[in-house]
Protein backbone atom coordinates (compact mmCIF):
# COMPACT_ATOMS: atom_id res chain seq x y z
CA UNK A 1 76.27 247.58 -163.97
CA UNK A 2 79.05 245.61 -165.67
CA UNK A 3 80.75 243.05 -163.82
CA UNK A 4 84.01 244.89 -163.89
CA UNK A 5 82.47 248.09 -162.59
CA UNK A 6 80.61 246.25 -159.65
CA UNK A 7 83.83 244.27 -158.62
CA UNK A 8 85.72 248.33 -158.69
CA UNK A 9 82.79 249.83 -156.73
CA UNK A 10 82.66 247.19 -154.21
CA UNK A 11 86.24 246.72 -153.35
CA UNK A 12 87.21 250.32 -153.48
CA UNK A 13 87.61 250.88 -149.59
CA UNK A 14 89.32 247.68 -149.30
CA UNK A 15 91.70 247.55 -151.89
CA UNK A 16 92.38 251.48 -151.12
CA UNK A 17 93.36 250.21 -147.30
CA UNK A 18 95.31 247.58 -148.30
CA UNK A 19 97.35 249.78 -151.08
CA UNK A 20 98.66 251.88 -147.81
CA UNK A 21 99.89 248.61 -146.25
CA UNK A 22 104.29 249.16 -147.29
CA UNK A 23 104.84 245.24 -148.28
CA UNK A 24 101.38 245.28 -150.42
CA UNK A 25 102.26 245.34 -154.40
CA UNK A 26 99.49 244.05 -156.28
CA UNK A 27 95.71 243.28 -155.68
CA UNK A 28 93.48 241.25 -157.89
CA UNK A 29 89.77 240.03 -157.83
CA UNK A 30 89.46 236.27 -158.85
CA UNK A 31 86.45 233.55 -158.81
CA UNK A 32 82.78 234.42 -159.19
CA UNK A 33 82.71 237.87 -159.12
CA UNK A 34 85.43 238.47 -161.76
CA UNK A 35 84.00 236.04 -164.20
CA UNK A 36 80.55 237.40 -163.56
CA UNK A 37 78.87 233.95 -162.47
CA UNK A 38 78.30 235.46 -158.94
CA UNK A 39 75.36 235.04 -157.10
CA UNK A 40 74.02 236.76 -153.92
CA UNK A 41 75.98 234.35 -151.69
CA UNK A 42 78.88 234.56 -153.27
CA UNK A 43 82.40 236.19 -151.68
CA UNK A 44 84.41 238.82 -153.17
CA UNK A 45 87.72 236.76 -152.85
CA UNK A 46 90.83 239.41 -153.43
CA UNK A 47 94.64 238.07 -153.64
CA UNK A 48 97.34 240.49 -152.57
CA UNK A 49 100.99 239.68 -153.26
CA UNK A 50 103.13 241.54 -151.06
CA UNK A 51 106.93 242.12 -151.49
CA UNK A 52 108.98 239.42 -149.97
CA UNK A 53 107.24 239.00 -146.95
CA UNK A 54 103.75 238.70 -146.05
CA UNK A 55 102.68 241.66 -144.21
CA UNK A 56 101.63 240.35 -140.74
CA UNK A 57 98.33 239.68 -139.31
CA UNK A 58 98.33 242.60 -137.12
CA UNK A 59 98.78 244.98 -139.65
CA UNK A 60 96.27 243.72 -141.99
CA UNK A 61 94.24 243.54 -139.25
CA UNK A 62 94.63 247.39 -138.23
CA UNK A 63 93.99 248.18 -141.76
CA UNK A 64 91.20 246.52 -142.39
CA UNK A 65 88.95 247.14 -139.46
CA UNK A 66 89.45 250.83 -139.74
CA UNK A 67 87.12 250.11 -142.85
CA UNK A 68 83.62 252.04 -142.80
CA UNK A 69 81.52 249.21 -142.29
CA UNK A 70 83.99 246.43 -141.99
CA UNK A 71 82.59 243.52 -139.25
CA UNK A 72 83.40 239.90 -138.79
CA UNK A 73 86.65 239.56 -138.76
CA UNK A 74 88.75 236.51 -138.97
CA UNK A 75 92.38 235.64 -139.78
CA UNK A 76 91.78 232.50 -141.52
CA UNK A 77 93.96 229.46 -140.38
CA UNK A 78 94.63 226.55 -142.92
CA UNK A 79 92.22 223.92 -143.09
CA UNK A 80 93.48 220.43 -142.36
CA UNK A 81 93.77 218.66 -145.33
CA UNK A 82 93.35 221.05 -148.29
CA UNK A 83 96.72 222.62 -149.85
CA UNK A 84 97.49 225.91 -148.72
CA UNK A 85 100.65 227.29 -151.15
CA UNK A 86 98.64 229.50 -153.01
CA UNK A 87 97.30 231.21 -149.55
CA UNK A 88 99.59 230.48 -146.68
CA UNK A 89 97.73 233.31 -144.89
CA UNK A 90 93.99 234.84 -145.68
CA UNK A 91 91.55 237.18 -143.76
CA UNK A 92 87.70 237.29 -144.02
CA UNK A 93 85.32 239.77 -143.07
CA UNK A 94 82.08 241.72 -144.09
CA UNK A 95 81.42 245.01 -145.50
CA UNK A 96 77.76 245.84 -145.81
CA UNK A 97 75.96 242.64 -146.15
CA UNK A 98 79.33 240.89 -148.63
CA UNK A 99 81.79 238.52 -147.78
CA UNK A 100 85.53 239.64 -148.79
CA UNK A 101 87.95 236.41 -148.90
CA UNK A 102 91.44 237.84 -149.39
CA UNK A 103 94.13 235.33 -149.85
CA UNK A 104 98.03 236.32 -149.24
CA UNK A 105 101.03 235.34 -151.09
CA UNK A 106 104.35 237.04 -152.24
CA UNK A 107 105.87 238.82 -155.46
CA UNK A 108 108.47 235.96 -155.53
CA UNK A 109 106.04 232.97 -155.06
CA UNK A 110 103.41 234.44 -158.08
CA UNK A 111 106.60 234.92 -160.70
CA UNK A 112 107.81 231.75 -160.17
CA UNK A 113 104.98 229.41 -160.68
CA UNK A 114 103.85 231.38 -164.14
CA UNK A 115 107.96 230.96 -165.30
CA UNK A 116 107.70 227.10 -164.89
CA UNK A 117 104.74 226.63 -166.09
CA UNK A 118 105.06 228.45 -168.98
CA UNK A 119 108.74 228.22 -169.51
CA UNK A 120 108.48 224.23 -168.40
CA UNK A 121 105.46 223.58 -168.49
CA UNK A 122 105.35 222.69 -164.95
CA UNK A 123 102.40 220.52 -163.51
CA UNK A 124 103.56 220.45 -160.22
CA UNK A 125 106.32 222.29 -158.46
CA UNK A 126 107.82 223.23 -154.89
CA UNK A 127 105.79 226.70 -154.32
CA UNK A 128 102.72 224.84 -156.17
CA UNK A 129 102.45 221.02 -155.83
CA UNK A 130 98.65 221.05 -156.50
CA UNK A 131 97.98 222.03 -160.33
CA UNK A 132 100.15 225.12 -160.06
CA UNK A 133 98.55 226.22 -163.86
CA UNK A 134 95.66 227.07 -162.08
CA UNK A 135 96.94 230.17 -160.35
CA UNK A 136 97.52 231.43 -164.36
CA UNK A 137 94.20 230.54 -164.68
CA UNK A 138 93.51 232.74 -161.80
CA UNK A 139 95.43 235.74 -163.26
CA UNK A 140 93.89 235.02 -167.54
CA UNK A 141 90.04 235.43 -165.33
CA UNK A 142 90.69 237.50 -162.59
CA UNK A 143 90.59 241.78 -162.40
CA UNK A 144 93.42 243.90 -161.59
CA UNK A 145 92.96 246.27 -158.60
CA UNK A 146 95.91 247.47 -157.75
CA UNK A 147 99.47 247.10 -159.47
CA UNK A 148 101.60 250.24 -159.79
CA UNK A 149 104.60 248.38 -160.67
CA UNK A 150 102.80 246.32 -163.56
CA UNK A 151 103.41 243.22 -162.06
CA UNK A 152 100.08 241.45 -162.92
CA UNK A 153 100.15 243.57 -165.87
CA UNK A 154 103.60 242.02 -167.01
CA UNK A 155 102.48 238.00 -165.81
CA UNK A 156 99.35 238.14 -167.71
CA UNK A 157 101.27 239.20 -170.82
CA UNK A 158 103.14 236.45 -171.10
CA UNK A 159 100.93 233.84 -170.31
CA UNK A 160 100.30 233.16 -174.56
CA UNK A 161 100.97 231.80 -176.39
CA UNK A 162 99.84 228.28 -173.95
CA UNK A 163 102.71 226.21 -173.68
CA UNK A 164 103.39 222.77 -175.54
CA UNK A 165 104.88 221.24 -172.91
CA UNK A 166 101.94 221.66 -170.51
CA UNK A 167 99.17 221.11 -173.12
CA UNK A 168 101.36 217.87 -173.87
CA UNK A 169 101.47 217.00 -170.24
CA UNK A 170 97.88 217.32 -169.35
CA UNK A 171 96.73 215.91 -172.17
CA UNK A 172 98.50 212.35 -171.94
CA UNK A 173 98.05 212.37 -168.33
CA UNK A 174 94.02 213.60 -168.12
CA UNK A 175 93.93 210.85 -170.73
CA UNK A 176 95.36 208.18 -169.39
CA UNK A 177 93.43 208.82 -166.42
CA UNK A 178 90.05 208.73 -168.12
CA UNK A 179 91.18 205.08 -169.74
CA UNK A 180 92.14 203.55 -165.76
CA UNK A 181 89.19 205.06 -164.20
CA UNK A 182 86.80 203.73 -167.12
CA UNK A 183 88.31 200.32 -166.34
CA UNK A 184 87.73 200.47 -162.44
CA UNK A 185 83.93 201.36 -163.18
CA UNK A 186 83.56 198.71 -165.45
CA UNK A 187 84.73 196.36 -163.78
CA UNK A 188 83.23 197.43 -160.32
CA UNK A 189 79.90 197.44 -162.11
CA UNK A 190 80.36 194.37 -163.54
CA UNK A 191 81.33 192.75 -160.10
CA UNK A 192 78.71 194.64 -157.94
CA UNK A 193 80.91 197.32 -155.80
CA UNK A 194 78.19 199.75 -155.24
CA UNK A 195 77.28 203.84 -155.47
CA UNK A 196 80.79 204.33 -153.65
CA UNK A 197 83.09 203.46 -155.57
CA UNK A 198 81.25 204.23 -158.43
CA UNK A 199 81.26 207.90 -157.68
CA UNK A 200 84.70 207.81 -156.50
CA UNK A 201 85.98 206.89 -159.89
CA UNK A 202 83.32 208.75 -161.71
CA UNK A 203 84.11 212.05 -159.95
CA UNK A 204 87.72 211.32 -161.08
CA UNK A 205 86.64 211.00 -164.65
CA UNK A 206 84.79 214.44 -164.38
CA UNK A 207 87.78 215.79 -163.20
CA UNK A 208 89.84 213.97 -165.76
CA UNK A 209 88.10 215.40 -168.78
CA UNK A 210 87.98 218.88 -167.35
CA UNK A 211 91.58 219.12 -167.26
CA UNK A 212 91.46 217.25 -171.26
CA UNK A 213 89.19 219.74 -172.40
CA UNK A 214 90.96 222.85 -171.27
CA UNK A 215 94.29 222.10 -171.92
CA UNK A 216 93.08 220.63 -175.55
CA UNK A 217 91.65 224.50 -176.27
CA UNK A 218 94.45 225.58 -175.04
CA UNK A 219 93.19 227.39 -172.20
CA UNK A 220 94.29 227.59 -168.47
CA UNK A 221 91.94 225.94 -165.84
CA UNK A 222 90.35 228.37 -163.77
CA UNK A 223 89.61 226.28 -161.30
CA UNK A 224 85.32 227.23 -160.44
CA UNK A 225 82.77 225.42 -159.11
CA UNK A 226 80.85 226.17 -161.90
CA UNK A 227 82.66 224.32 -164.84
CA UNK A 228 79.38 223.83 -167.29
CA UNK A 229 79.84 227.26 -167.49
CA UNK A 230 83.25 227.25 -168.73
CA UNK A 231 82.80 224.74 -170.65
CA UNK A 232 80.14 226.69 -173.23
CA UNK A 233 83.12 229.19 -174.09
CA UNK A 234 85.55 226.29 -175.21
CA UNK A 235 85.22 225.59 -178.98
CA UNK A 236 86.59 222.02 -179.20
CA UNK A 237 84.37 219.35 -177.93
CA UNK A 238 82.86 216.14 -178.82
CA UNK A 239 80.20 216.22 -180.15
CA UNK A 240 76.51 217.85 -178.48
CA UNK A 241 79.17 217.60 -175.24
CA UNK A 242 76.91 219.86 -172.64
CA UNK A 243 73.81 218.30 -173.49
CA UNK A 244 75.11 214.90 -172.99
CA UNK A 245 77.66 215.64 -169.89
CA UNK A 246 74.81 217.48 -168.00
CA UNK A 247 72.27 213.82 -168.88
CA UNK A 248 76.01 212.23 -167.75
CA UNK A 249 75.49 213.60 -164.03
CA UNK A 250 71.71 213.97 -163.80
CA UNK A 251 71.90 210.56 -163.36
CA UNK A 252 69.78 208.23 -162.20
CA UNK A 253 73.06 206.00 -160.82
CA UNK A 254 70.93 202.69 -160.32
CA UNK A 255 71.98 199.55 -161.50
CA UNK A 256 70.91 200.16 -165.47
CA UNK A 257 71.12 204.20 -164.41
CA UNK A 258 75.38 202.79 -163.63
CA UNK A 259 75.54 200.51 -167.00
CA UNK A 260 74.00 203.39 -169.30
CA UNK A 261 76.79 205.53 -168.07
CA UNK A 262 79.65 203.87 -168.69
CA UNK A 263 78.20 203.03 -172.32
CA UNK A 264 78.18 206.90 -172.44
CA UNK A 265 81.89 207.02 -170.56
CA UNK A 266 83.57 204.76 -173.18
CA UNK A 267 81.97 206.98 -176.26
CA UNK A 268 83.17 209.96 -174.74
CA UNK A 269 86.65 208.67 -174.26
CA UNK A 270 86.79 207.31 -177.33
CA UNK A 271 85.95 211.18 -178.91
CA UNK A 272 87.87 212.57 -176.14
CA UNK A 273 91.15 210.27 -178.09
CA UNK A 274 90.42 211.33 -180.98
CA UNK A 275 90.72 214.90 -180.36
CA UNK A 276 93.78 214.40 -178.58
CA UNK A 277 95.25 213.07 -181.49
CA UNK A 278 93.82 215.59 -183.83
CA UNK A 279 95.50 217.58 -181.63
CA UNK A 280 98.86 216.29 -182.41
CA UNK A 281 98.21 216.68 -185.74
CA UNK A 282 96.53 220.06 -186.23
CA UNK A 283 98.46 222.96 -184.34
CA UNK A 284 96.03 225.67 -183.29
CA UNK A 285 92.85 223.59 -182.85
CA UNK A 286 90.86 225.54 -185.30
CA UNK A 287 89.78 222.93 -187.59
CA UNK A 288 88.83 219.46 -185.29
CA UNK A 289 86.44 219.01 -182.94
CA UNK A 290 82.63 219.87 -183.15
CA UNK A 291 80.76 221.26 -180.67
């Protein structure tokens, strides 16, 4: 069974409750199970985006449990610490054996983090401080459910062409991240800081050339936890990048295991520069960069 097809057949009850709710206007699956990297522990995680309100707790609630098979309900609270503008209110439950995730938000909130960041490209804004292009990431990747009024319909078709501004943006900042946290390793290496800090900075570099690497193709981050993934469906890397990024994090991260990768840091930055400037040069990205 296609992805698409499992992701209809599984939410069907759900999204059918939900659709009788008055305030619900759209429903879309995102994450694992719309890209089709799920696995059998993975949740079906659902976003509705109700009118101008969210519709409240109880009603969801009601809803929901009156679901064939629906057990283990929680209304999920925000976790201390993590950013919770995208979801300011979420429920989670089980129906037959899967985990649903279903994350809340309004009409309003959606339409105006696409307009800035595609109008401005926006990387941070009041309804979205954290990376707000994700959530058109979200909406390229994710499968629409439920949207009578063509609102997801009508987002997703103006997401393209990707934005100068924002593939300017991310570029010169993922960049000059990747140069500042190459200089902290080096020099914490060099003057014996330990596994730490090296990680600390060396997770930031991951992150750093993530960000490069999709806003260089011109695609929005999608935010997963499986990014080697992703990354085999961009066409502009450096080159033999997976091979090399995957012997990048395998490690080992002892003293030589440290020194070898930060010989392999600086090459990739280097490449990672020159595409960027490539970039500048060649509109369209179809003729730099090697995979």
């Amino acid at each position: 069974m296609k992805p698409i097809d499992l992701v209809h057949n599984k939410t069907a009850p759900i999204v059918e409750s939900l659709a009788r709710l008055e305030g619900v206007r759209a429903i879309l699956c995102f994450g694992s199970y719309a890209m089709g990297t799920f696995d059998e522990h993975s949740d079906l995680d659902l976003f509705a985006f109700c009118e101008s309100d969210i519709v409240s707790a109880s009603e969801r609630r009601q809803v929901l449990e009156s679901v064939q098979g629906v057990t283990d309900f929680e209304e999920s609270d925000a976790t201390p610490g993590w950013d919770n503008q995208w979801s300011p209110q979420s429920d989670s439950f089980c129906v037959n054996g899967d985990r649903f995730e279903i994350s809340y938000n309004t009409v309003d909130w959606i339409k105006a983090v696409v307009k800035q960041v595609t109008q401005e490209g926006a990387t941070s804004i009041p309804e979205q401080k954290f990376r707000p292009y994700t959530m058109l990431g979200l909406l390229e990747n994710g499968i629409i459910l439920y949207d009578p009024f063509s609102l997801l319909r009508n987002l997703t078709d103006c997401l393209y062409p990707y934005p100068a501004q924002l593939r300017q943006r991310l570029i010169s900042d993922s960049l000059h991240t990747l140069k500042d946290c190459l200089a902290e390793l080096k020099d914490g290496v060099k003057r014996g800081f330990g596994l730490t800090f090296f990680h600390f900075f060396f997770h930031r570099i991951c992150d750093a050339l993530y960000t490069f690497l999709f806003a260089v193709n011109e695609k929005y981050d999608p935010a997963v936890k499986r990014p080697e993934i992703e990354y085999q469906k961009l066409k502009i890397l450096p080159p033999n990048f997976l091979e090399r990024y995957v012997r990048l994090l395998e490690g080992p991260f002892d003293e030589n295991g440290r020194q070898r990768a930060i010989n392999e840091l600086e090459t990739l930055v280097a490449e990672v520069e020159m595409l960027s400037t490539e970039s500048i040069n060649i509109q369209g990205g179809e003729d730099y960069g090697v995979h």
